[in-house]
C-alpha atoms as a PDB file:
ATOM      1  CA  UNK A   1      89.929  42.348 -84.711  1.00  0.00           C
ATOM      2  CA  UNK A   2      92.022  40.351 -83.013  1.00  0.00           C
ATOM      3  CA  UNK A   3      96.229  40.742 -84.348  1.00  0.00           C
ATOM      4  CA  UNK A   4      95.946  36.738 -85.668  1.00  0.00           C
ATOM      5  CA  UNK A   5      92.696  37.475 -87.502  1.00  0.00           C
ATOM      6  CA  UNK A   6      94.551  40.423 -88.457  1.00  0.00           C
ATOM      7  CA  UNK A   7      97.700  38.602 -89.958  1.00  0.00           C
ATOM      8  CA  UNK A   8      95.178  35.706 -91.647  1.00  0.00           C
ATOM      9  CA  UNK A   9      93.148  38.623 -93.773  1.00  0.00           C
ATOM     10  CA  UNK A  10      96.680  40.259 -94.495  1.00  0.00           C
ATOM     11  CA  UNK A  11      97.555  36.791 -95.670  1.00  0.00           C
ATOM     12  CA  UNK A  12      94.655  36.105 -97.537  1.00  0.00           C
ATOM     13  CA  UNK A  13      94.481  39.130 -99.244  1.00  0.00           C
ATOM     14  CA  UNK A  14      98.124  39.179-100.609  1.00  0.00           C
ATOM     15  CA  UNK A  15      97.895  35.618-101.885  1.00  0.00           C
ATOM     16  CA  UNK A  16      94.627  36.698-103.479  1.00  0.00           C
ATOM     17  CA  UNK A  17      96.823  39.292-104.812  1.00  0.00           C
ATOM     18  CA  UNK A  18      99.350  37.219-106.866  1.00  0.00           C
ATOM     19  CA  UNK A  19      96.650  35.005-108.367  1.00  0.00           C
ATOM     20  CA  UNK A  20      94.947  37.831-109.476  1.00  0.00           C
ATOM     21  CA  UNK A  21      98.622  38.864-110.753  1.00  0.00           C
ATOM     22  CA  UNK A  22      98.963  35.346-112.192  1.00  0.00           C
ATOM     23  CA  UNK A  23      95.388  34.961-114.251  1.00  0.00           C
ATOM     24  CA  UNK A  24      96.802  38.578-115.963  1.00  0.00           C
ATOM     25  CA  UNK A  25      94.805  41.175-113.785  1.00  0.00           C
ATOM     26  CA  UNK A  26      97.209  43.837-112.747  1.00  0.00           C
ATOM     27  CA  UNK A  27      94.845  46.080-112.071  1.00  0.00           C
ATOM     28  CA  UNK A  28      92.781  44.040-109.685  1.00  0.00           C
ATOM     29  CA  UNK A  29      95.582  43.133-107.788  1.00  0.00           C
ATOM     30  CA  UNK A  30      96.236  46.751-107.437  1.00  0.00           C
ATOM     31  CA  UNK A  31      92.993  47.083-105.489  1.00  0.00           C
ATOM     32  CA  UNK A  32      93.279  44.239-103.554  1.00  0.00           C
ATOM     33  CA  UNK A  33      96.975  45.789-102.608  1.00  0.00           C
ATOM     34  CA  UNK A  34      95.664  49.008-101.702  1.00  0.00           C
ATOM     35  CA  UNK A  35      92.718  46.799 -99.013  1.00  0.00           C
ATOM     36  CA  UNK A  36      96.054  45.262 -98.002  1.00  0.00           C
ATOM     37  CA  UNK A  37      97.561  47.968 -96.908  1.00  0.00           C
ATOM     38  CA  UNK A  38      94.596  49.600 -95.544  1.00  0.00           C
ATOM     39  CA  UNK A  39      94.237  46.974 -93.038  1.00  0.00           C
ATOM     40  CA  UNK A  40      97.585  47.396 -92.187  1.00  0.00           C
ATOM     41  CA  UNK A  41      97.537  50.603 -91.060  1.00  0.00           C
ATOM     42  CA  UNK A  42      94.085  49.607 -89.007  1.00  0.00           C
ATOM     43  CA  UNK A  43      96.389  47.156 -87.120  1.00  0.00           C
ATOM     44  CA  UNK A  44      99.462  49.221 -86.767  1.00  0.00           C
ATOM     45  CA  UNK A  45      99.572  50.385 -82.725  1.00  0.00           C
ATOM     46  CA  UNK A  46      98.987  53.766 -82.187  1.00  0.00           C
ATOM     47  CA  UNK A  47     101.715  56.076 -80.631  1.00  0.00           C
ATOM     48  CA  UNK A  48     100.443  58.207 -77.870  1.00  0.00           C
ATOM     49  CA  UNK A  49      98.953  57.164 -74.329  1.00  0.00           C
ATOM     50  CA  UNK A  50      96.221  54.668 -74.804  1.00  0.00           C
ATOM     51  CA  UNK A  51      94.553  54.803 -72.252  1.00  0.00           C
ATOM     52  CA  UNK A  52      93.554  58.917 -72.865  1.00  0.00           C
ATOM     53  CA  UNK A  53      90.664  57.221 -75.246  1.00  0.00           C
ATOM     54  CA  UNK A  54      87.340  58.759 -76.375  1.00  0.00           C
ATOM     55  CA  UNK A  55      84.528  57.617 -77.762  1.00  0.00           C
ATOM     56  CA  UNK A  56      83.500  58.701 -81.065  1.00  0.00           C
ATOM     57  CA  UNK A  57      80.882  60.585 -80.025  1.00  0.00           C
ATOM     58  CA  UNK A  58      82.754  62.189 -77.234  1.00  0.00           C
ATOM     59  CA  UNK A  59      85.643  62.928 -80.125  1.00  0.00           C
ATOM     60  CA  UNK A  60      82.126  64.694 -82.204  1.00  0.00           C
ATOM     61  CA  UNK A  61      81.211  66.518 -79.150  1.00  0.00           C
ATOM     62  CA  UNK A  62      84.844  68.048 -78.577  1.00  0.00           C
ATOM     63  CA  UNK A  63      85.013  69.054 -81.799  1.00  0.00           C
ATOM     64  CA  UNK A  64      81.691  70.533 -82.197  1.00  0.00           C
ATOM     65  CA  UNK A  65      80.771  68.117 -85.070  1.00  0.00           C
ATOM     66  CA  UNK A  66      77.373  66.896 -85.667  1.00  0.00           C
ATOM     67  CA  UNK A  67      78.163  62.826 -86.609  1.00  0.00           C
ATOM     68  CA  UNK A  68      80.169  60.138 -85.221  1.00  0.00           C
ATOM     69  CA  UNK A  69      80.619  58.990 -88.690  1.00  0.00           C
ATOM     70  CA  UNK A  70      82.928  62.251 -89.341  1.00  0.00           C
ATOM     71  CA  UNK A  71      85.352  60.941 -86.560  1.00  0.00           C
ATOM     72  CA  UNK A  72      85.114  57.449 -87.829  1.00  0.00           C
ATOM     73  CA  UNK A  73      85.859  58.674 -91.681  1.00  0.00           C
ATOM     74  CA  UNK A  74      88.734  61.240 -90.194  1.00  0.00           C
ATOM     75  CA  UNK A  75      90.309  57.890 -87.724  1.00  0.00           C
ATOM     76  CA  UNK A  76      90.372  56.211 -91.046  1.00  0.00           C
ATOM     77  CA  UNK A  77      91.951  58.326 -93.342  1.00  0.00           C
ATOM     78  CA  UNK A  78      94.542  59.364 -90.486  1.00  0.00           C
ATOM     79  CA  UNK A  79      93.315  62.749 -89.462  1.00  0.00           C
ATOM     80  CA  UNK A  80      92.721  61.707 -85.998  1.00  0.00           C
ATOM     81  CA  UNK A  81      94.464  58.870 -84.133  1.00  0.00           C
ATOM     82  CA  UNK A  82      92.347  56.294 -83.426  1.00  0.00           C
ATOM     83  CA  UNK A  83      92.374  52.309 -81.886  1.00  0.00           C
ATOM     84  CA  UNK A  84      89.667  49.753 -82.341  1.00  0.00           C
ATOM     85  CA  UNK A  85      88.695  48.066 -78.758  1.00  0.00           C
ATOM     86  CA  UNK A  86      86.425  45.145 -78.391  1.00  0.00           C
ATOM     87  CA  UNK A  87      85.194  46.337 -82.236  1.00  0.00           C
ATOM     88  CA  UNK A  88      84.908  49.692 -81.661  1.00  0.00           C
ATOM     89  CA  UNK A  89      87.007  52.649 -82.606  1.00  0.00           C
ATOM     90  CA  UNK A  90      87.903  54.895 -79.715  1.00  0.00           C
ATOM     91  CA  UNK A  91      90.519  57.924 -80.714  1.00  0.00           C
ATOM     92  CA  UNK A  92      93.308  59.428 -78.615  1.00  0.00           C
ATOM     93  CA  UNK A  93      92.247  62.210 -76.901  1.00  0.00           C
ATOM     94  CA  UNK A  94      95.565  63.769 -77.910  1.00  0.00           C
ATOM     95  CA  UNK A  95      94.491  64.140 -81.829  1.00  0.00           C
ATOM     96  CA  UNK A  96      91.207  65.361 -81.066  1.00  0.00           C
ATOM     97  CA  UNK A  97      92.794  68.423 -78.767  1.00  0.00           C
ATOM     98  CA  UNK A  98      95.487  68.464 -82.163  1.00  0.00           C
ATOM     99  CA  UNK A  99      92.538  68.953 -84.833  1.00  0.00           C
ATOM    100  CA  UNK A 100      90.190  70.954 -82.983  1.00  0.00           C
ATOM    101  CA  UNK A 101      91.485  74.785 -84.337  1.00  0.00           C
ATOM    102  CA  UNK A 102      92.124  72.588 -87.734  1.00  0.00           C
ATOM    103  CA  UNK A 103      90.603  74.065 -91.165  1.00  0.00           C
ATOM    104  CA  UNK A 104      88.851  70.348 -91.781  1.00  0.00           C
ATOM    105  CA  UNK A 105      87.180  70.864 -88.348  1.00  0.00           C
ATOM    106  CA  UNK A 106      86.179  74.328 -89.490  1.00  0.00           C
ATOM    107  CA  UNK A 107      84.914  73.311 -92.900  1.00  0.00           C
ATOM    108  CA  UNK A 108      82.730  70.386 -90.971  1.00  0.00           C
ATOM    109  CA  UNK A 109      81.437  72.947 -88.902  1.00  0.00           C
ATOM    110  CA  UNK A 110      80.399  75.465 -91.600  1.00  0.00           C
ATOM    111  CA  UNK A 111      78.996  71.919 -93.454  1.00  0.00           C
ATOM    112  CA  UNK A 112      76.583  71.146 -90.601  1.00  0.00           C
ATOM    113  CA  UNK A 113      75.519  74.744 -89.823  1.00  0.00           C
ATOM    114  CA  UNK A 114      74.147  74.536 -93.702  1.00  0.00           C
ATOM    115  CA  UNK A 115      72.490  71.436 -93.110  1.00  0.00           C
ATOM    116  CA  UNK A 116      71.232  72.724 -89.694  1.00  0.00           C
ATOM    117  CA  UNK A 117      69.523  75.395 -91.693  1.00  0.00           C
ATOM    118  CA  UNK A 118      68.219  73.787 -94.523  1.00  0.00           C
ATOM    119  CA  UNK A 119      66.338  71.328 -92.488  1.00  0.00           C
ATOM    120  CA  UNK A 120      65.151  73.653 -89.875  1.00  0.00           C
ATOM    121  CA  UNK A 121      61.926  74.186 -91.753  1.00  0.00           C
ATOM    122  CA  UNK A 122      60.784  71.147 -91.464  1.00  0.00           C
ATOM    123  CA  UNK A 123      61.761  70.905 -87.791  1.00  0.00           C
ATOM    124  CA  UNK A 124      58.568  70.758 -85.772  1.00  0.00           C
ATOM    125  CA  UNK A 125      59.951  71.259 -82.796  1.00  0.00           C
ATOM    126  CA  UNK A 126      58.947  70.367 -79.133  1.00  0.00           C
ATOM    127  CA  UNK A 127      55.716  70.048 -80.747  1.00  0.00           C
ATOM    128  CA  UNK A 128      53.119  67.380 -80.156  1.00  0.00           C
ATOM    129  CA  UNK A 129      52.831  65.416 -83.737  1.00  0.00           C
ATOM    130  CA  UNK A 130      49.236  64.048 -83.891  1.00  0.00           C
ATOM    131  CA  UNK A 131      48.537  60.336 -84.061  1.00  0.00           C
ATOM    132  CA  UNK A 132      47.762  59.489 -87.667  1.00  0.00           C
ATOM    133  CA  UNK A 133      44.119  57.811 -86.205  1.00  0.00           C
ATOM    134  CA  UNK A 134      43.099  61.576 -84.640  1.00  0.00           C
ATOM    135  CA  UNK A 135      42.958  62.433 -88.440  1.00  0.00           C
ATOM    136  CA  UNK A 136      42.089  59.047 -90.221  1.00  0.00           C
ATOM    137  CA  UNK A 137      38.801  59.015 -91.525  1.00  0.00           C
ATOM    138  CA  UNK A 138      36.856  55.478 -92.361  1.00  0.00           C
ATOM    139  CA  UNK A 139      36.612  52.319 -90.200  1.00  0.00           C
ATOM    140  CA  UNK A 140      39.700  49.521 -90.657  1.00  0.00           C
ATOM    141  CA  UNK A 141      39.304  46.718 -92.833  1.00  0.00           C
ATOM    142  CA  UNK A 142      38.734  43.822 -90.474  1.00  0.00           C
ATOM    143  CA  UNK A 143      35.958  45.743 -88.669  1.00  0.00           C
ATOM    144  CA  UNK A 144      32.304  45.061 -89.710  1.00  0.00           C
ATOM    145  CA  UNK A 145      31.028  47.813 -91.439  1.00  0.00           C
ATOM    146  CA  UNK A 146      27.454  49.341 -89.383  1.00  0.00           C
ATOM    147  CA  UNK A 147      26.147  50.085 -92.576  1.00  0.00           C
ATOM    148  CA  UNK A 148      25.889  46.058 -93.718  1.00  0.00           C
ATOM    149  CA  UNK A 149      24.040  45.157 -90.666  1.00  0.00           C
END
């Protein structure tokens, strides 16, 4: 996003805030508060170098975690520094060398080797899977059946 679009939401958002105050829903403007902030600290500039960026992926790969949707949940709640360029998040380099002897990165780990195992018996492999027309019996409905003629 670009910094005015940024400021606009903010804006938005904090005069839906008082309405919401206003019509006698406290708690409603609470949430919208908390969104408020949360897109503040998307927009706030990140200390560190940055142009040491990685990808998400990259950042997964480092860290030895299976999906880019860990490093994307960890730049959002602030365990790894990240920036959003041309809509895409790209963390510092720096926080992923921080986090990688990090408990969370070790409990992630653990998490996927679990999941790694449960699903490896359904795992077929490098093995071929067979078209489902090797195996399908019958003749498809828009062909003329031999039998009518």
């Amino acid at each position: 996003m670009h910094h005015s679009t940024d400021a606009r939401l903010e804006g938005e958002l904090e005069a839906l805030s008082e309405e919401l105050e206003e019509r006698g829903a406290p708690d409603l403007a609470r949430k919208v508060d908390k969104i408020v902030e949360m897109v503040r600290q998307q927009t706030e500039p990140v200390h560190g170098d940055p142009g040491n960026l990685m990808t998400t992926g990259q950042a997964a790969c480092a860290l030895g975690v299976r999906s880019i949707n860990t490093i994307k949940r960890w730049a959002v709640e602030g365990l790894l520094d990240g920036v959003r360029r041309g809509g895409r998040l790209m963390v510092l380099a720096d926080s992923v060398e921080r986090m990688k002897n990090s408990p969370t990165v070790a409990t992630q780990k653990a998490l996927d080797a679990r999941i790694e195992a449960a699903l490896e018996p359904f795992d077929s492999g490098d093995e071929d899977i067979p078209s489902l027309t090797a195996t399908r019996l019958g003749r498809k409905p828009w062909e003329k059946s031999s039998a009518g003629k």
